[in-house]
Protein backbone atom coordinates (compact mmCIF):
# COMPACT_ATOMS: atom_id res chain seq x y z
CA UNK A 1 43.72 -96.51 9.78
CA UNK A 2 47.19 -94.70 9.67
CA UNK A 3 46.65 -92.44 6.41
CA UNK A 4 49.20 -90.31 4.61
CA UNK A 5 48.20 -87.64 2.38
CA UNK A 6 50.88 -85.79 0.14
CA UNK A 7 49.67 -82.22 -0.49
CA UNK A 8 47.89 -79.95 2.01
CA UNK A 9 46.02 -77.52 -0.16
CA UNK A 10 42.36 -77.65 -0.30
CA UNK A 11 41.59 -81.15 -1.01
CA UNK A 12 43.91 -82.42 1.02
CA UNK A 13 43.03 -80.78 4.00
CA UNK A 14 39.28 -81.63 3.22
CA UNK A 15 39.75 -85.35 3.01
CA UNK A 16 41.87 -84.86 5.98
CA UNK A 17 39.08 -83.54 8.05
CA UNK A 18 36.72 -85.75 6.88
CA UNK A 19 38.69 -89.08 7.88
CA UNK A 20 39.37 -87.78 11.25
CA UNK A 21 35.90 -87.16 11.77
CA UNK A 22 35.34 -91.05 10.90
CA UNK A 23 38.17 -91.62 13.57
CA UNK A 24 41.27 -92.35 10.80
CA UNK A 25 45.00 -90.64 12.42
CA UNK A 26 45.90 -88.27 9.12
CA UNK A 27 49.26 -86.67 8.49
CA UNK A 28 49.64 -84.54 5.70
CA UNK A 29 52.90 -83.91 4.08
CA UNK A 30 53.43 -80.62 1.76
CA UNK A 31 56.41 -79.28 0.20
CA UNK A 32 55.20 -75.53 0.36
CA UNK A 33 57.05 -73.82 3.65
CA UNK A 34 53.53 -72.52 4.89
CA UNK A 35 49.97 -72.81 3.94
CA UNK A 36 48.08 -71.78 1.14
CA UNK A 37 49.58 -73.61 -2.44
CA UNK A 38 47.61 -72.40 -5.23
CA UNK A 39 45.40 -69.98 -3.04
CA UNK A 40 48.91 -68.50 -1.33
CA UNK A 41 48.65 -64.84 -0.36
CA UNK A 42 52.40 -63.20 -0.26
CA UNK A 43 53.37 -60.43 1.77
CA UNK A 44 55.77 -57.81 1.18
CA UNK A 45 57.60 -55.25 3.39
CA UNK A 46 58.38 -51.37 2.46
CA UNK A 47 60.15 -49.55 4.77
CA UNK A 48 56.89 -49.35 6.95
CA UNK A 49 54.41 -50.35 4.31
CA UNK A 50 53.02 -53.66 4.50
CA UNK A 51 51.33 -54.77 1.23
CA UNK A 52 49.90 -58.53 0.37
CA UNK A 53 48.88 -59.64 -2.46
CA UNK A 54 46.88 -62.85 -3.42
CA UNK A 55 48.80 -63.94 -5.81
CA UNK A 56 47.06 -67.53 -6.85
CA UNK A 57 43.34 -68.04 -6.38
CA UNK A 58 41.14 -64.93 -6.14
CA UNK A 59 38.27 -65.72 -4.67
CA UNK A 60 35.61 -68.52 -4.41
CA UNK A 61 32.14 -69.58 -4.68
CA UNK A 62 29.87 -71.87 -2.53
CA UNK A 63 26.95 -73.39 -4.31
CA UNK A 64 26.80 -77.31 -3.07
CA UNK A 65 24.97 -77.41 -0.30
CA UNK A 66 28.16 -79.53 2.10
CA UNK A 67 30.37 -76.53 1.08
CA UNK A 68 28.62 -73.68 2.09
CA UNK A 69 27.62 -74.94 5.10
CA UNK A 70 32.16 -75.29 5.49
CA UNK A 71 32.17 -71.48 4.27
CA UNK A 72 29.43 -70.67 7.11
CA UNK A 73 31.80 -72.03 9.66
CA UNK A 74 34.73 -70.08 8.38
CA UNK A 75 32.59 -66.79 8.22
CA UNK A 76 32.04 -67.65 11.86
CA UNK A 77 35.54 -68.51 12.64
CA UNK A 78 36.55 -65.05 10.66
CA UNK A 79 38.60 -66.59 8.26
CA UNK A 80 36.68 -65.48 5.24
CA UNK A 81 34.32 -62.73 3.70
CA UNK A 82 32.28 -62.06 1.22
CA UNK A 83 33.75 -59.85 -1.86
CA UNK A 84 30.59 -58.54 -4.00
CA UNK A 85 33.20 -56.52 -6.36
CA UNK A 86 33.92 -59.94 -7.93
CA UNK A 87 30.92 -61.54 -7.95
CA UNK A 88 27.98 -61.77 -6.50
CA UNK A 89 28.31 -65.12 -4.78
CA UNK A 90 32.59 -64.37 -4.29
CA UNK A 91 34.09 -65.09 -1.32
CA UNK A 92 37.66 -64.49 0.19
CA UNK A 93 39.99 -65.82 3.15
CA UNK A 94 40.73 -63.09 5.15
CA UNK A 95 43.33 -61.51 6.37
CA UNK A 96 44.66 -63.63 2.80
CA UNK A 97 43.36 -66.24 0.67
CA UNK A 98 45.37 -69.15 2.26
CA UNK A 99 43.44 -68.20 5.58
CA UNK A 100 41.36 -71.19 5.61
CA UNK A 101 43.67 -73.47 4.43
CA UNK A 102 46.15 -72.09 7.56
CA UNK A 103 43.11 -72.43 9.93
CA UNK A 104 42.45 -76.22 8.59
CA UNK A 105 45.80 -77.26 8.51
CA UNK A 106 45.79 -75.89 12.22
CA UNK A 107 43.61 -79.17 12.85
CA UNK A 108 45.74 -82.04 11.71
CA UNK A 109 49.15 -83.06 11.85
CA UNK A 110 50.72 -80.79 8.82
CA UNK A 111 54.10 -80.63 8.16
CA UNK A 112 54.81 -77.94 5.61
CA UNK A 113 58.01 -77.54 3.83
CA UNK A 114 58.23 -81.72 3.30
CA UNK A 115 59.30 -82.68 -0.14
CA UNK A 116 57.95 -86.11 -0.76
CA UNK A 117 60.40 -87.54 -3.28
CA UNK A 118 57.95 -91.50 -3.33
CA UNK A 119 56.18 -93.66 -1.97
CA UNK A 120 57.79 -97.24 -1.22
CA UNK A 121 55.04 -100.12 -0.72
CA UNK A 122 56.34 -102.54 2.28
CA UNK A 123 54.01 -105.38 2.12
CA UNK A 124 50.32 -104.14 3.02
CA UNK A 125 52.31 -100.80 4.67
CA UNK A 126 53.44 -97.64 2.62
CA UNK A 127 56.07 -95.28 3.86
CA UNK A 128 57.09 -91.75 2.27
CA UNK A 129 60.68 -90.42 1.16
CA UNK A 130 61.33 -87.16 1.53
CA UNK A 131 64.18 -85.31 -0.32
CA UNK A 132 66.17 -84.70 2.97
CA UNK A 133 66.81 -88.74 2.63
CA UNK A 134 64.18 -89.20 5.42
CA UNK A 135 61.42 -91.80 5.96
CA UNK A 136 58.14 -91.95 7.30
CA UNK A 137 55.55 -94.64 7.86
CA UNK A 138 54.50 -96.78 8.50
CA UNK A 139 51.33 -95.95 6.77
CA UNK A 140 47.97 -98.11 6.28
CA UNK A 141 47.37 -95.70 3.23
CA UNK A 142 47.84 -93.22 1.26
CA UNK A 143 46.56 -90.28 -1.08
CA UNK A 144 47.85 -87.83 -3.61
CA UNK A 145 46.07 -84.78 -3.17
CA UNK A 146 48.36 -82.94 -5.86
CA UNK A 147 48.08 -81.55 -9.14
CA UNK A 148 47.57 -84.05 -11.71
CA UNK A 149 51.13 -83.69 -13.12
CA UNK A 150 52.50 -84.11 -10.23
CA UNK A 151 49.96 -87.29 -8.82
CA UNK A 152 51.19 -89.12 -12.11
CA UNK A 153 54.87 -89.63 -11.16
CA UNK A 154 53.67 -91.05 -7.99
CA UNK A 155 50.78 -93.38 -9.03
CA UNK A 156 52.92 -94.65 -12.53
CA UNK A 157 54.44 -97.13 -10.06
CA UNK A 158 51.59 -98.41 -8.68
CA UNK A 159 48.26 -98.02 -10.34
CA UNK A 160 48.54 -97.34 -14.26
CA UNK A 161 44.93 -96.37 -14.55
CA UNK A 162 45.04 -94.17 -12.39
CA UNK A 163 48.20 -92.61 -13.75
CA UNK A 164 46.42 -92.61 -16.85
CA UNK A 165 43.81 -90.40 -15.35
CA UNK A 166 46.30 -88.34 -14.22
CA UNK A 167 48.60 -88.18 -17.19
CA UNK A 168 45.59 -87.61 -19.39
CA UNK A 169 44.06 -84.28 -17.17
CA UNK A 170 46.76 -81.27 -17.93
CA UNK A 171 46.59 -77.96 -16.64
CA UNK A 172 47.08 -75.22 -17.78
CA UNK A 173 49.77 -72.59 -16.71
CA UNK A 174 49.22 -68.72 -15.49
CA UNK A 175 51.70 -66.03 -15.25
CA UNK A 176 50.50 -63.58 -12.02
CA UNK A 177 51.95 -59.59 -11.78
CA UNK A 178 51.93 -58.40 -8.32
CA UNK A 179 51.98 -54.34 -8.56
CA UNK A 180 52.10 -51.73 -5.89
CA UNK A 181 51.65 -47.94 -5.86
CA UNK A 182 52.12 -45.33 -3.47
CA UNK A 183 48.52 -43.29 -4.49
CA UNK A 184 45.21 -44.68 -5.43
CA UNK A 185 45.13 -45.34 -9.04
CA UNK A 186 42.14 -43.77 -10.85
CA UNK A 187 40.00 -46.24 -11.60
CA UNK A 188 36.57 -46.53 -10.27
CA UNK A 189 36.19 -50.26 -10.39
CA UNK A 190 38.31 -52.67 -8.26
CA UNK A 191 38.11 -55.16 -10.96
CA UNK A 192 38.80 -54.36 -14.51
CA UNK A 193 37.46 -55.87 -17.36
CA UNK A 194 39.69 -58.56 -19.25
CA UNK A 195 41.50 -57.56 -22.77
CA UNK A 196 44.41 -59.00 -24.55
CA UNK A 197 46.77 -61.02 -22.86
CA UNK A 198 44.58 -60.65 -19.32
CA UNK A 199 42.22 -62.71 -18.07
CA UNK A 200 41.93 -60.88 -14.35
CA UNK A 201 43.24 -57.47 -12.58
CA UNK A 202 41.92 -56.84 -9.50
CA UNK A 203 42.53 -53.98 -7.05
CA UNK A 204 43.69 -56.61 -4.03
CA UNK A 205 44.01 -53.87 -1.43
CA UNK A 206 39.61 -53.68 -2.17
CA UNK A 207 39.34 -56.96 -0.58
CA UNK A 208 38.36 -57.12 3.36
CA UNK A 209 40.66 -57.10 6.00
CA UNK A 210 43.81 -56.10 3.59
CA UNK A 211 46.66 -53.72 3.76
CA UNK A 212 45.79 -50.00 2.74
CA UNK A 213 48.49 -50.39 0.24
CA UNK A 214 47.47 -49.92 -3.04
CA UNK A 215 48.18 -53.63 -4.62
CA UNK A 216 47.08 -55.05 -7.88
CA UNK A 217 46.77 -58.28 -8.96
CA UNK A 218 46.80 -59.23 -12.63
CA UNK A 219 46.73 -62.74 -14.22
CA UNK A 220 47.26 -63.33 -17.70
CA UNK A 221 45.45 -65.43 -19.56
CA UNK A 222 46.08 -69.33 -19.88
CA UNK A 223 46.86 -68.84 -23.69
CA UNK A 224 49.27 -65.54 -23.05
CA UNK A 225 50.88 -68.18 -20.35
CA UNK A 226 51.28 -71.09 -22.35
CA UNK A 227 53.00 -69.23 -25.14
CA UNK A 228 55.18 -67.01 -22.88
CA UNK A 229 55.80 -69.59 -19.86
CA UNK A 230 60.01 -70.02 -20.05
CA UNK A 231 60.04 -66.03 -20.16
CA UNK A 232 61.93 -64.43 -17.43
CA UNK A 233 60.08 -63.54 -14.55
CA UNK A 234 61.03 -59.30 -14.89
CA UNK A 235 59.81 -59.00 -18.56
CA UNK A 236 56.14 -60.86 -17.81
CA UNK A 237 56.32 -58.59 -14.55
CA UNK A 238 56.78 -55.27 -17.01
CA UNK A 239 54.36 -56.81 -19.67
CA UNK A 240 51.53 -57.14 -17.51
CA UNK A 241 51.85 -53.89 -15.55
CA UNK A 242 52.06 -52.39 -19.17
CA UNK A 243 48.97 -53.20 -19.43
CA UNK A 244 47.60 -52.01 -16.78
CA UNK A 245 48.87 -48.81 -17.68
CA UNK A 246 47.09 -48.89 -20.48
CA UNK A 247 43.69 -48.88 -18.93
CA UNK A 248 43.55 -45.72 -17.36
CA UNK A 249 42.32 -42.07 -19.15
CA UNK A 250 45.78 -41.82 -20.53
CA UNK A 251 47.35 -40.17 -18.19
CA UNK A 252 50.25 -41.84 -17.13
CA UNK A 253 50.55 -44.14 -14.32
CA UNK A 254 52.63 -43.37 -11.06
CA UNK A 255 55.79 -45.39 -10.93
CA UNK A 256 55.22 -49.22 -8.84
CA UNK A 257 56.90 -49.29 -5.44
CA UNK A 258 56.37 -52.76 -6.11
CA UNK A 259 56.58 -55.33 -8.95
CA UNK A 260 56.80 -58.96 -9.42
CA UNK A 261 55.52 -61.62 -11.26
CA UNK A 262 54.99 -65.08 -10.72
CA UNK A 263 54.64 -68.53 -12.44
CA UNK A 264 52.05 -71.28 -11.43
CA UNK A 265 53.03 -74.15 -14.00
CA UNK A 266 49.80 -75.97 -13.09
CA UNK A 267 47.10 -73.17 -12.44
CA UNK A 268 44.33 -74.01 -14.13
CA UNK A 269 42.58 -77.87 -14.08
CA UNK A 270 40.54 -79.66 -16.58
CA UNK A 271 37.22 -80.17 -16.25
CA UNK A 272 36.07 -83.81 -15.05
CA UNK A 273 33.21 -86.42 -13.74
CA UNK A 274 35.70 -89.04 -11.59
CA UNK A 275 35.38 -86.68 -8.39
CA UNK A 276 37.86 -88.48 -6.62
CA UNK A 277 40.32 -92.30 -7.41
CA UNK A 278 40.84 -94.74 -4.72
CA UNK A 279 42.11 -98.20 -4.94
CA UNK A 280 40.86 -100.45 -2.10
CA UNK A 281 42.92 -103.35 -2.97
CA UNK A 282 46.31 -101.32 -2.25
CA UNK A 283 44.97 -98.42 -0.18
CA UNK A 284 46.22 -95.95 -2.58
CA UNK A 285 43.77 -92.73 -3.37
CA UNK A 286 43.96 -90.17 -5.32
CA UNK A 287 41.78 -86.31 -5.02
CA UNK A 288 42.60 -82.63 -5.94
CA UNK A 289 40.55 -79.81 -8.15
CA UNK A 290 41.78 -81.88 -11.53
CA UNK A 291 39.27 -84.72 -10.65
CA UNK A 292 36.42 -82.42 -11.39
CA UNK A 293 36.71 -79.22 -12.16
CA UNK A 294 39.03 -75.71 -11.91
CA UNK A 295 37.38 -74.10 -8.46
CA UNK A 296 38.07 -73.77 -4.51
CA UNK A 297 34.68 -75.64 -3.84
CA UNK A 298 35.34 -78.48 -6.39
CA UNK A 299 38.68 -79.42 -4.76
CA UNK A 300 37.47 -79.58 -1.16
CA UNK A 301 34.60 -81.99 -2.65
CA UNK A 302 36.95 -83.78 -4.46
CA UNK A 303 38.86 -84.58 -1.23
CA UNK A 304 35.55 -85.09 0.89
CA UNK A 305 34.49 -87.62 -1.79
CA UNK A 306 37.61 -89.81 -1.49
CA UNK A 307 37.05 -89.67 2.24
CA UNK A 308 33.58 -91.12 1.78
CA UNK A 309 34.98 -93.88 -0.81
CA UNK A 310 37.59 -94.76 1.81
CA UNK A 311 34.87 -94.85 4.58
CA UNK A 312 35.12 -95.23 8.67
């Protein structure tokens, strides 16, 4: 079959490469202008300093045995590493977290920066609108590999049950500081333990094959998010390196060459049992993280699982 897929993060890309391997022709629409979505690393320039921060996911684990035999090939391929100072079982794309999803999307026919607006049903065919008034198609099917928010708007039209499911999983929001310094901060541990409005900080520069920059990352918790989630960008930014600040010895903290702070609305996904929606009647599928749980692994089985429903 022709399939679509709208969304080429990690499930996505996973159900891609599963359906080629059956022999289905795969495009993959996304409306991010590169790779990575929630596990996006972004890079910043300093008069010659080069700093990168992973600003979305921070690392992953492989426990199902179909999954680490993926990570194994991406070891071998050199797109990730392991990353003990997080956890024992952590792993990280390298030279950024959206390494493997840049190597995967490498496979298929990806077209970043395409804003699918809908999805019009032409008798057993779909086609996809994208916001530059464009059409594409025709399509023998099609999946949502989006946040749950997102899959709703798309699926309402066609499938209320599955919009239901989709409707009914919400995720929830995290605000992410990205801090740079021109010294070493003084703290022994790359990762610092969570307190107060924090749920992560992370010394990003400790990860393998980064920048020498000293970066930080630090995420603040869903429930500091929620609450604080219309608040401008600049204040979070100060709030969060605050406290950071506050974790040293009490000596005071060098100046940041570097701070920032952004918003993932949909960060975080509920925990679930569906694993992945498809509709064989219409052709119309449905996979992504919120279909079972809130981790890199369960998203790439999540879109592996709708490629097995679909079948060769």
């Amino acid at each position: 079959m022709r399939i679509v897929i709208i969304g080429a993060g990690m499930s996505g890309l996973a159900c891609a490469q599963a359906l080629e391997q059956m022999g289905h022709e795969v495009t993959l629409f996304d409306k991010g202008r590169g790779p990575g979505g929630r596990m996006s690393t972004r890079r910043v320039a300093l008069d010659e300093t080069h700093i990168s921060f992973d600003h979305g996911a921070q690392f992953f684990t492989a426990r199902e045995h179909a999954f680490r035999a993926q990570v194994e090939q991406w070891r071998k391929d050199g797109v990730v590493a392991p990353w003990p100072a997080a956890k024992e079982d952590a792993w990280v794309g390298t030279p950024g977290m959206n390494a493997p999803i840049a190597h995967m999307a490498k496979a298929h026919n990806t077209r970043f920066a395409s804003h699918a607006m809908g999805l019009v049903r032409e008798g057993a065919e779909w086609r996809v609108l994208l916001n530059d008034g464009s059409r594409h198609g025709p399509y023998d099917a099609a999946i949502l590999a989006l946040p749950a928010e997102q899959a709703a708007a798309f699926l309402g039209t066609y499938d209320l049950t599955m919009a239901a499911c989709a409707i009914t999983a919400r995720s929830r929001p995290c605000w992410t500081a990205m801090i740079a310094f021109a010294e070493r901060l003084p703290f022994e541990s790359d990762v610092l333990d969570p307190s107060g409005p924090v749920g992560w900080a992370a010394r990003n520069s400790a990860k393998p094959c980064r920048p020498v920059a000293e970066a930080w990352v630090v995420q603040a918790s869903p429930e500091w998010s929620i609450q604080h989630l219309e608040d401008d960008a600049a204040s979070v930014a100060g709030h969060l390196a605050g406290w950071l600040a506050q974790q040293g010895d009490g000596a005071p903290l060098p100046a940041p060459i570097h701070l920032s702070a952004h918003r993932w609305r949909y960060a975080v996904a509920p925990h679930s049992t569906k694993g992945a929606l498809w509709n064989a009647d219409l052709r119309l599928g449905a996979c992504g993280d919120w279909l079972l749980g809130p981790r890199i692994e369960l998203a790439w089985l999540s879109g592996t699982r709708l490629a097995a429903l679909i079948g060769g």
